[in-house]
PDB file of N, CA and C in Angstrom:
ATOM      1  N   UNK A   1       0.852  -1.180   0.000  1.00  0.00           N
ATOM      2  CA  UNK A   1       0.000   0.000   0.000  1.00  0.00           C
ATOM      3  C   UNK A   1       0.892   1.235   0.000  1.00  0.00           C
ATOM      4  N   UNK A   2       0.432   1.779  -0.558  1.00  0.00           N
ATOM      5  CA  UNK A   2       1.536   3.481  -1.277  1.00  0.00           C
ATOM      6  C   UNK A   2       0.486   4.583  -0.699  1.00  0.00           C
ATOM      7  N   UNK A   3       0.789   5.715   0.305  1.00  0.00           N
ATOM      8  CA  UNK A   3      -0.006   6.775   0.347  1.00  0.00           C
ATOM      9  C   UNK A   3       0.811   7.651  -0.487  1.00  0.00           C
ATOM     10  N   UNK A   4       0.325   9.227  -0.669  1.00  0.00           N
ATOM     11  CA  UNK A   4       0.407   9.675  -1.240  1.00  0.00           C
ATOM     12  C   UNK A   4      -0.592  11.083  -1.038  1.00  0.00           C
ATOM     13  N   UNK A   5       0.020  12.246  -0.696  1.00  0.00           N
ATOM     14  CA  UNK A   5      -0.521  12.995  -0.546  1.00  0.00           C
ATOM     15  C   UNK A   5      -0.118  14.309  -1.314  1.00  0.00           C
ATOM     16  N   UNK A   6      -1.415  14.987  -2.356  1.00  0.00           N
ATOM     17  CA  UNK A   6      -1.216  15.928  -3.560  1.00  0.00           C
ATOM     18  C   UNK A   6      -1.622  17.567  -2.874  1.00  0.00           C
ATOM     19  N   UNK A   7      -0.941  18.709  -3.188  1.00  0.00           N
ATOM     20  CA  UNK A   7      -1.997  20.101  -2.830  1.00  0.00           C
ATOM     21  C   UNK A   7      -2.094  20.527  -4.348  1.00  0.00           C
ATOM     22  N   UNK A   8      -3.689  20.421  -4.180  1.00  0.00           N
ATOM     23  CA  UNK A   8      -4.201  21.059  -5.451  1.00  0.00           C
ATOM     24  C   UNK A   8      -4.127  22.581  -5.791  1.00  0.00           C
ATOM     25  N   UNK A   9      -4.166  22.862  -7.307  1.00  0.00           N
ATOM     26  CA  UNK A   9      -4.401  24.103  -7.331  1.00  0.00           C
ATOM     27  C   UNK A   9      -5.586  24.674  -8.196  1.00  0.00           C
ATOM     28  N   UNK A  10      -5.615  25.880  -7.548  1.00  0.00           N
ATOM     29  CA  UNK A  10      -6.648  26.441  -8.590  1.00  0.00           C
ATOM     30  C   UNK A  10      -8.598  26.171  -8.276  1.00  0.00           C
ATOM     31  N   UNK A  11      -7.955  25.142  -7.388  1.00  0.00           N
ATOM     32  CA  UNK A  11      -9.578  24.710  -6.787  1.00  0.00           C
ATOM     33  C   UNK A  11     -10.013  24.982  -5.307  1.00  0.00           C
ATOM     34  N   UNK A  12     -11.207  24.717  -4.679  1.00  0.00           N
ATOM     35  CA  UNK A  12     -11.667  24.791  -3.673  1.00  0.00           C
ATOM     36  C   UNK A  12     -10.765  24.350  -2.354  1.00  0.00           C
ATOM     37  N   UNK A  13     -10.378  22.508  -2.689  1.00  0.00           N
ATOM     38  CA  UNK A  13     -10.248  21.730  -1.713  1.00  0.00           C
ATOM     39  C   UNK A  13      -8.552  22.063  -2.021  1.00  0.00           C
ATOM     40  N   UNK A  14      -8.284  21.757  -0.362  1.00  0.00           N
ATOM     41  CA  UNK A  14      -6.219  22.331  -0.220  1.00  0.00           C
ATOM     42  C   UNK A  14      -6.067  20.965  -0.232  1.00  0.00           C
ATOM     43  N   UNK A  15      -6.246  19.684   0.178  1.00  0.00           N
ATOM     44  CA  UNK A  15      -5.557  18.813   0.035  1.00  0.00           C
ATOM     45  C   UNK A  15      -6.040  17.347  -0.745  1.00  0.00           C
ATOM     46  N   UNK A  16      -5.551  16.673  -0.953  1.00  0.00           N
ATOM     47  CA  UNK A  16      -6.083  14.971  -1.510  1.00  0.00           C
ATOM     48  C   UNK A  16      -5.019  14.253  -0.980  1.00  0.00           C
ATOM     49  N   UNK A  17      -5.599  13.319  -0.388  1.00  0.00           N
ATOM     50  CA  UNK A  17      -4.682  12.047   0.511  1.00  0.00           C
ATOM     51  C   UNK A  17      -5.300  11.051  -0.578  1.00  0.00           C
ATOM     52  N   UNK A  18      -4.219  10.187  -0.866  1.00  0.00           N
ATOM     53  CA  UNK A  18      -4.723   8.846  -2.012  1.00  0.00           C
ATOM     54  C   UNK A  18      -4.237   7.655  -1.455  1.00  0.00           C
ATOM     55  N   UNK A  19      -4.979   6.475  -1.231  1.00  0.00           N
ATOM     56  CA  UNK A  19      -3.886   5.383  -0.948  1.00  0.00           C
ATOM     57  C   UNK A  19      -4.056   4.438  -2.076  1.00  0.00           C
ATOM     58  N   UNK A  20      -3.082   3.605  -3.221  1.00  0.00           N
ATOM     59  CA  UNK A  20      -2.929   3.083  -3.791  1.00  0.00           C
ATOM     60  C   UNK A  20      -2.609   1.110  -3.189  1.00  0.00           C
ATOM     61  N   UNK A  21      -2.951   0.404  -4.137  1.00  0.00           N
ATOM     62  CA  UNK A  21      -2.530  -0.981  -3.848  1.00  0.00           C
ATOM     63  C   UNK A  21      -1.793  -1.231  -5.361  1.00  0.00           C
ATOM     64  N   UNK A  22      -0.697  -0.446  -5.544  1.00  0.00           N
ATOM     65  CA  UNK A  22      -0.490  -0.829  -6.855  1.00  0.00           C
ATOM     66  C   UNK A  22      -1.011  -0.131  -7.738  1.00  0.00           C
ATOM     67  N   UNK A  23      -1.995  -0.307  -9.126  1.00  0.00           N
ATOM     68  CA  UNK A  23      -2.485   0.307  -9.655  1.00  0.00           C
ATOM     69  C   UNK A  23      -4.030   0.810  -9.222  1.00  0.00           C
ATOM     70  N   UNK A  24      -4.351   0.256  -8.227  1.00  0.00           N
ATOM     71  CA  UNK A  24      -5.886   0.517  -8.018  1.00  0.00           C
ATOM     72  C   UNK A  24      -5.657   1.165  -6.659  1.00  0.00           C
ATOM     73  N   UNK A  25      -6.846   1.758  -6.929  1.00  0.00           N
ATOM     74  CA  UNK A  25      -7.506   3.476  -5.959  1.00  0.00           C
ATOM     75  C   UNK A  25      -8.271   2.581  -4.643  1.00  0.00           C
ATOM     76  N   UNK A  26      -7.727   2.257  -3.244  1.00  0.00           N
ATOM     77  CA  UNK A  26      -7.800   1.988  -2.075  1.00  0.00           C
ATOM     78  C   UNK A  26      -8.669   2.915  -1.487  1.00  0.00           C
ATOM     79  N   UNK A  27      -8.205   4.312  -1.674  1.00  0.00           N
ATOM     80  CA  UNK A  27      -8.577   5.464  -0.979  1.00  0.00           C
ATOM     81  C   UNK A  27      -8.569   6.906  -1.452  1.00  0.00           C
ATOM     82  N   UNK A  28      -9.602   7.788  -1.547  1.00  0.00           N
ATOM     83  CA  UNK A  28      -8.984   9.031  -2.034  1.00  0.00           C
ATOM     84  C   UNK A  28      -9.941  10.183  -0.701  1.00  0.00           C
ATOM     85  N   UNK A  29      -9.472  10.946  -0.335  1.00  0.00           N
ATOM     86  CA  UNK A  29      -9.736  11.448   0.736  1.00  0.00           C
ATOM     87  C   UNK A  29      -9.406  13.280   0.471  1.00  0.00           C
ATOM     88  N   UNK A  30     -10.612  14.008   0.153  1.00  0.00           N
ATOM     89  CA  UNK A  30     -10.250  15.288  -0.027  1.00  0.00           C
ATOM     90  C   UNK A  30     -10.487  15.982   1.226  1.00  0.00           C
ATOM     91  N   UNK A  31      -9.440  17.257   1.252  1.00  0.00           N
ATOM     92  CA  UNK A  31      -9.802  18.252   2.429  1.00  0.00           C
ATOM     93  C   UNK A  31     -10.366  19.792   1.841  1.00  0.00           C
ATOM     94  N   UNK A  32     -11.236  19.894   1.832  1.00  0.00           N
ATOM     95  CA  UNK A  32     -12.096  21.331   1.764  1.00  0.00           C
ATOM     96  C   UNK A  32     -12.449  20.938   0.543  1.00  0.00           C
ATOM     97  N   UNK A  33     -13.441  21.806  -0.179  1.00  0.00           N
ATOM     98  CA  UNK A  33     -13.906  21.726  -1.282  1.00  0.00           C
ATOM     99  C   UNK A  33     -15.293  21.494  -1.160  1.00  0.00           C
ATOM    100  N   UNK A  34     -16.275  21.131  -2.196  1.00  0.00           N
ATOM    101  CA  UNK A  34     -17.408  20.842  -1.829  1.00  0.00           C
ATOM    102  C   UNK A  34     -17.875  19.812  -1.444  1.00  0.00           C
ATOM    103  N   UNK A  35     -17.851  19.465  -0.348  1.00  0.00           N
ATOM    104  CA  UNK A  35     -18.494  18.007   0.753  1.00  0.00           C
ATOM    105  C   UNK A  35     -19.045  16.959  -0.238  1.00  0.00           C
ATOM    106  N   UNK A  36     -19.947  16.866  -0.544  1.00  0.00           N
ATOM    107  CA  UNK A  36     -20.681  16.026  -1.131  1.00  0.00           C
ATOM    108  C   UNK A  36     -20.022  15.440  -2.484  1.00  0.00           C
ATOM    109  N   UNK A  37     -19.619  16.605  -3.262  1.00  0.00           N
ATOM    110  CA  UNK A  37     -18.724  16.381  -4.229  1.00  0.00           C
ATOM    111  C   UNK A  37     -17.592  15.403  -4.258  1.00  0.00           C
ATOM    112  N   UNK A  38     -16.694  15.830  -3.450  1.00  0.00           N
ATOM    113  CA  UNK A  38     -15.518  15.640  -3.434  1.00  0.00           C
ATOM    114  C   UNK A  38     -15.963  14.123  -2.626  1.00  0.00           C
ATOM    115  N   UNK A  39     -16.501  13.873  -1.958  1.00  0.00           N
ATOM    116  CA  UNK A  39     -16.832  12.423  -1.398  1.00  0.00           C
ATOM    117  C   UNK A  39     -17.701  11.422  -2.337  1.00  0.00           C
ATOM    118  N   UNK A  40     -18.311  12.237  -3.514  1.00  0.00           N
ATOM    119  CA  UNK A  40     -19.111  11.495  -4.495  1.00  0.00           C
ATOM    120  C   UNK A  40     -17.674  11.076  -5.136  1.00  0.00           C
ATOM    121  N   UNK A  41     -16.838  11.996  -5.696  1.00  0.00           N
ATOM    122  CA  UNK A  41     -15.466  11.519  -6.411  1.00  0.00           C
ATOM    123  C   UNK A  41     -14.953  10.393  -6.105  1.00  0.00           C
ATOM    124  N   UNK A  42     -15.236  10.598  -4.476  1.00  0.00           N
ATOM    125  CA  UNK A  42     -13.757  10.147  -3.910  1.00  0.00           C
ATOM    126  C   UNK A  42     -14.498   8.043  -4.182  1.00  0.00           C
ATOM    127  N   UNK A  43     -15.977   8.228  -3.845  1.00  0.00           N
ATOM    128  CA  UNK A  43     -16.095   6.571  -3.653  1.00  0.00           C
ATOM    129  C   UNK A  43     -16.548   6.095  -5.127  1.00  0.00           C
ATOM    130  N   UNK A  44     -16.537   7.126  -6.132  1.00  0.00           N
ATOM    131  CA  UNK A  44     -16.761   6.407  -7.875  1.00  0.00           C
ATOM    132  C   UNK A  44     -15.645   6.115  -7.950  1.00  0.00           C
ATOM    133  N   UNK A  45     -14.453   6.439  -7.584  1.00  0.00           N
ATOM    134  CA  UNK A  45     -12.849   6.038  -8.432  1.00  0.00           C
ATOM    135  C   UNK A  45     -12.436   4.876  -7.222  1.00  0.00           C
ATOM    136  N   UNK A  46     -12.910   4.781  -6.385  1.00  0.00           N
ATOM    137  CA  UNK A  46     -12.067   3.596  -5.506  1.00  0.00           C
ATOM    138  C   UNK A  46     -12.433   1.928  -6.047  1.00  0.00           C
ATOM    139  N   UNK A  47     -11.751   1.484  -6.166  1.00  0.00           N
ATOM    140  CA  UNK A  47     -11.405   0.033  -6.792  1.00  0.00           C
ATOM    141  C   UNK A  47     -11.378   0.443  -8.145  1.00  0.00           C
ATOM    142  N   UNK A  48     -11.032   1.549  -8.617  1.00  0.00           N
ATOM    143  CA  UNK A  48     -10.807   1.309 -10.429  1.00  0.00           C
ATOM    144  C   UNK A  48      -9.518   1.482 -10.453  1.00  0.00           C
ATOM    145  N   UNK A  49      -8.858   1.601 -11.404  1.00  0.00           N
ATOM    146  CA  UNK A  49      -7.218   1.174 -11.636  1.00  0.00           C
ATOM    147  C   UNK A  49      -6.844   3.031 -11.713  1.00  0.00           C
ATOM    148  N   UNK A  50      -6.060   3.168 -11.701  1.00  0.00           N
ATOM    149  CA  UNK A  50      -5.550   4.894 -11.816  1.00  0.00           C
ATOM    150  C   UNK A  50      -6.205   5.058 -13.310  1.00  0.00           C
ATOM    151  N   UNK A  51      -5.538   4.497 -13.865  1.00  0.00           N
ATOM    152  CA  UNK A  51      -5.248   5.058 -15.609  1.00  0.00           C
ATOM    153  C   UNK A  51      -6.912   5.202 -15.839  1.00  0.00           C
ATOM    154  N   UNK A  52      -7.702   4.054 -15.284  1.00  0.00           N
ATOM    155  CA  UNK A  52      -9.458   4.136 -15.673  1.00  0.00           C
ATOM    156  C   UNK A  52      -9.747   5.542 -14.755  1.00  0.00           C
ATOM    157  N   UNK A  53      -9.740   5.690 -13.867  1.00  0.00           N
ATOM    158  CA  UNK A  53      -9.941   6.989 -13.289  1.00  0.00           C
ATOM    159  C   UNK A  53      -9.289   8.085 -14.075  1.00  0.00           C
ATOM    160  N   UNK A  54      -8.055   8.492 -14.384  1.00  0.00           N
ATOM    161  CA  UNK A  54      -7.643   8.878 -14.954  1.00  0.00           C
ATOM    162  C   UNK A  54      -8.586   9.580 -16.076  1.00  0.00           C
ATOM    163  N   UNK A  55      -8.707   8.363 -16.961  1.00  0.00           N
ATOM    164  CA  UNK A  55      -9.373   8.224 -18.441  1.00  0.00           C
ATOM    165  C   UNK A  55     -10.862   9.369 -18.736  1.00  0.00           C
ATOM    166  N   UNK A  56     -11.335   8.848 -17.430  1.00  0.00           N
ATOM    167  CA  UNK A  56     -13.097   9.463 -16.725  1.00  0.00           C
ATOM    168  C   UNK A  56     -12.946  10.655 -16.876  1.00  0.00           C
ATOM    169  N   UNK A  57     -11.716  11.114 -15.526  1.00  0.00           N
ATOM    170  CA  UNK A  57     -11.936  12.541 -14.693  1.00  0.00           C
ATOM    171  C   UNK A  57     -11.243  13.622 -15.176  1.00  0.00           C
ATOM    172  N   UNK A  58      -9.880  13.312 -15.904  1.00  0.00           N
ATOM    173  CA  UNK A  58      -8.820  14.356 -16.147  1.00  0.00           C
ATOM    174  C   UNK A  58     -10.061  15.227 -17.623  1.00  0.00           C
ATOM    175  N   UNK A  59      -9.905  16.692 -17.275  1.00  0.00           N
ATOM    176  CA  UNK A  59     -10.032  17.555 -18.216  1.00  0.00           C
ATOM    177  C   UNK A  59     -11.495  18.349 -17.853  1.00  0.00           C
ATOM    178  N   UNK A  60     -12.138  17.885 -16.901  1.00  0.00           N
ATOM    179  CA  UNK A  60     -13.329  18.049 -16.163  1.00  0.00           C
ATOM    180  C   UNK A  60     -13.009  19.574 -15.706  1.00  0.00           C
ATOM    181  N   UNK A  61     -13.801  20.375 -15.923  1.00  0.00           N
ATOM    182  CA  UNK A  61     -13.946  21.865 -15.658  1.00  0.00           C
ATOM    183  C   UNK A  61     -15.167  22.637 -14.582  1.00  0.00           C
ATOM    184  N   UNK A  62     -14.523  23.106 -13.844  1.00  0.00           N
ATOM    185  CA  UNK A  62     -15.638  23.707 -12.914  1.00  0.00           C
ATOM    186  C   UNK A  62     -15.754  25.377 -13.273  1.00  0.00           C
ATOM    187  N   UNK A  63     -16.881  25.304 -13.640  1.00  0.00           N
ATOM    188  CA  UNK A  63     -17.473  26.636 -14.101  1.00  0.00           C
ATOM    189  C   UNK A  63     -16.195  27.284 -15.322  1.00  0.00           C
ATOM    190  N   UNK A  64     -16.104  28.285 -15.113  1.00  0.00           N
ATOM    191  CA  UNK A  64     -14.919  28.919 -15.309  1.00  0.00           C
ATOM    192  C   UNK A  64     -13.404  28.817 -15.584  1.00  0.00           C
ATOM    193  N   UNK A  65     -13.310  27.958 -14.419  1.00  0.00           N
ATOM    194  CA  UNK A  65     -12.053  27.602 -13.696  1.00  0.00           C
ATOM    195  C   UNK A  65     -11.385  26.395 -15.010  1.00  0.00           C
ATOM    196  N   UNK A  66      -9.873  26.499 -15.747  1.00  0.00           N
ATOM    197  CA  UNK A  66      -9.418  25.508 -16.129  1.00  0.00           C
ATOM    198  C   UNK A  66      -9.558  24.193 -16.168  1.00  0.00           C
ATOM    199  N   UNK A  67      -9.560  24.083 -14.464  1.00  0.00           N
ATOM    200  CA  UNK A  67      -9.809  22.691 -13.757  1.00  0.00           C
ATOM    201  C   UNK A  67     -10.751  22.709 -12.596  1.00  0.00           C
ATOM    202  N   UNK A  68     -10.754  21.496 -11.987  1.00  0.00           N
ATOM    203  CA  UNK A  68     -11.700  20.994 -10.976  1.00  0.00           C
ATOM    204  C   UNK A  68     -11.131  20.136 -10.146  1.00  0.00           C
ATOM    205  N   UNK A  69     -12.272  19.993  -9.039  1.00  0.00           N
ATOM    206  CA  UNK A  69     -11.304  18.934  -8.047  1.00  0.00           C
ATOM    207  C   UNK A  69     -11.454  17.521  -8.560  1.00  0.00           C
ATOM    208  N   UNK A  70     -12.116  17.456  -9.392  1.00  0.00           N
ATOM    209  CA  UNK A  70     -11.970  15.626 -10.505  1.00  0.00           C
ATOM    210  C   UNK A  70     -10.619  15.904 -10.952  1.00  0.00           C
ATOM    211  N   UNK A  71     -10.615  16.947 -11.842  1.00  0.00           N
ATOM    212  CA  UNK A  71      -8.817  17.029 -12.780  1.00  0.00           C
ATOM    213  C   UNK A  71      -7.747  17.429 -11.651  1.00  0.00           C
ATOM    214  N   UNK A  72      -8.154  17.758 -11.037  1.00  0.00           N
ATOM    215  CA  UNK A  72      -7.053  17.949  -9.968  1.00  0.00           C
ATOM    216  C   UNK A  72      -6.643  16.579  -9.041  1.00  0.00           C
ATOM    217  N   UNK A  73      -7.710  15.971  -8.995  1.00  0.00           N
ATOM    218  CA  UNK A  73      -7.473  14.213  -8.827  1.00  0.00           C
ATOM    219  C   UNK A  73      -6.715  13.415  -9.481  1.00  0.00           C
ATOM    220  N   UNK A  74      -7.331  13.754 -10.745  1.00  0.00           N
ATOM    221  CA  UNK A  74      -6.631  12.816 -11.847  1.00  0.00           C
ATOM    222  C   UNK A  74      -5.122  13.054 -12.001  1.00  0.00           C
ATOM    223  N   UNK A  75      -5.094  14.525 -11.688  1.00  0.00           N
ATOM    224  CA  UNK A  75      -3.103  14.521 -11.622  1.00  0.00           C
ATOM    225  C   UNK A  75      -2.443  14.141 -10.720  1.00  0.00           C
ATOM    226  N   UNK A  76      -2.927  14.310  -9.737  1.00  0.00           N
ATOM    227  CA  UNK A  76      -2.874  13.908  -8.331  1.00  0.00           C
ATOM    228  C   UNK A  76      -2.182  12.217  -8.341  1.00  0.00           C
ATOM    229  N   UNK A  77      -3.691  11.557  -9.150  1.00  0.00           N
ATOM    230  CA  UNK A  77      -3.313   9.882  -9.258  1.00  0.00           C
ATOM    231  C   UNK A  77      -1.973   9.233 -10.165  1.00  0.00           C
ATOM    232  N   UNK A  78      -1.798  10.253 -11.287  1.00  0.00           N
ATOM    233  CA  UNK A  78      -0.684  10.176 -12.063  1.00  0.00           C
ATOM    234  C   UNK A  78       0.586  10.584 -11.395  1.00  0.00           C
ATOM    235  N   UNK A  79       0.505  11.693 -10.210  1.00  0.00           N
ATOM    236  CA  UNK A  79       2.193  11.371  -9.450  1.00  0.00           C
ATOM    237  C   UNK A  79       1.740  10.534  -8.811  1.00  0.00           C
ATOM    238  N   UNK A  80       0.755  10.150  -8.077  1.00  0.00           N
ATOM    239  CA  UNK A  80       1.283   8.948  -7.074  1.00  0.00           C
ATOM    240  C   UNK A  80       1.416   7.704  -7.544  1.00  0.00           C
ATOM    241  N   UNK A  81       1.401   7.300  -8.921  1.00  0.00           N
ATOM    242  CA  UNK A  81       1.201   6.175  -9.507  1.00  0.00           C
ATOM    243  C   UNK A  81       3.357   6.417  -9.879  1.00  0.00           C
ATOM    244  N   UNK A  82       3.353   7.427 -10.580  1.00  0.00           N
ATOM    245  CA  UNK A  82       5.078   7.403 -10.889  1.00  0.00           C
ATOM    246  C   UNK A  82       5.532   8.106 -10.019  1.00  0.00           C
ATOM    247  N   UNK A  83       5.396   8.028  -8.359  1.00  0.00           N
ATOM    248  CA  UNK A  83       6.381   8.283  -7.367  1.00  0.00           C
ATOM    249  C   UNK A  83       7.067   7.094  -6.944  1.00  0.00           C
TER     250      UNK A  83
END
């Protein structure tokens, strides 16, 4: 088991704690951001492999904003996968 902890930018939530088993999503655990949201994220991507999460979430836009706390996940899962 690999933790792994990302600070996002540009979004709501300051932190994402991830725990990995290898290629698959154990755990993803956001701090601030929108509650419901970020906990809907967090239990659709657990038991899928990074790269399938990945595939879903990266490029996802909140309002305005470049990114979101999905794409901010998805990068998130890509360093902790090549740390």
């Amino acid at each position: 088991m690999k933790h792994y902890t990302y600070i996002p930018r540009c979004v709501c939530s300051r932190q994402i704690d991830i725990d990995l088993d290898g290629d698959v999503i154990e755990k993803v655990t956001f701090t601030g951001g929108c509650s419901g949201n970020t906990q809907g994220v967090a239990a659709l991507v657990k038991g899928m492999t990074v790269d399938e999460a990945v595939r879903r979430i990266a490029g996802i836009r909140c309002g305005f904003k470049s990114t979101s706390c999905p794409d901010q996940l998805a990068k998130a899962l890509t360093e902790a996968l090549n740390a």
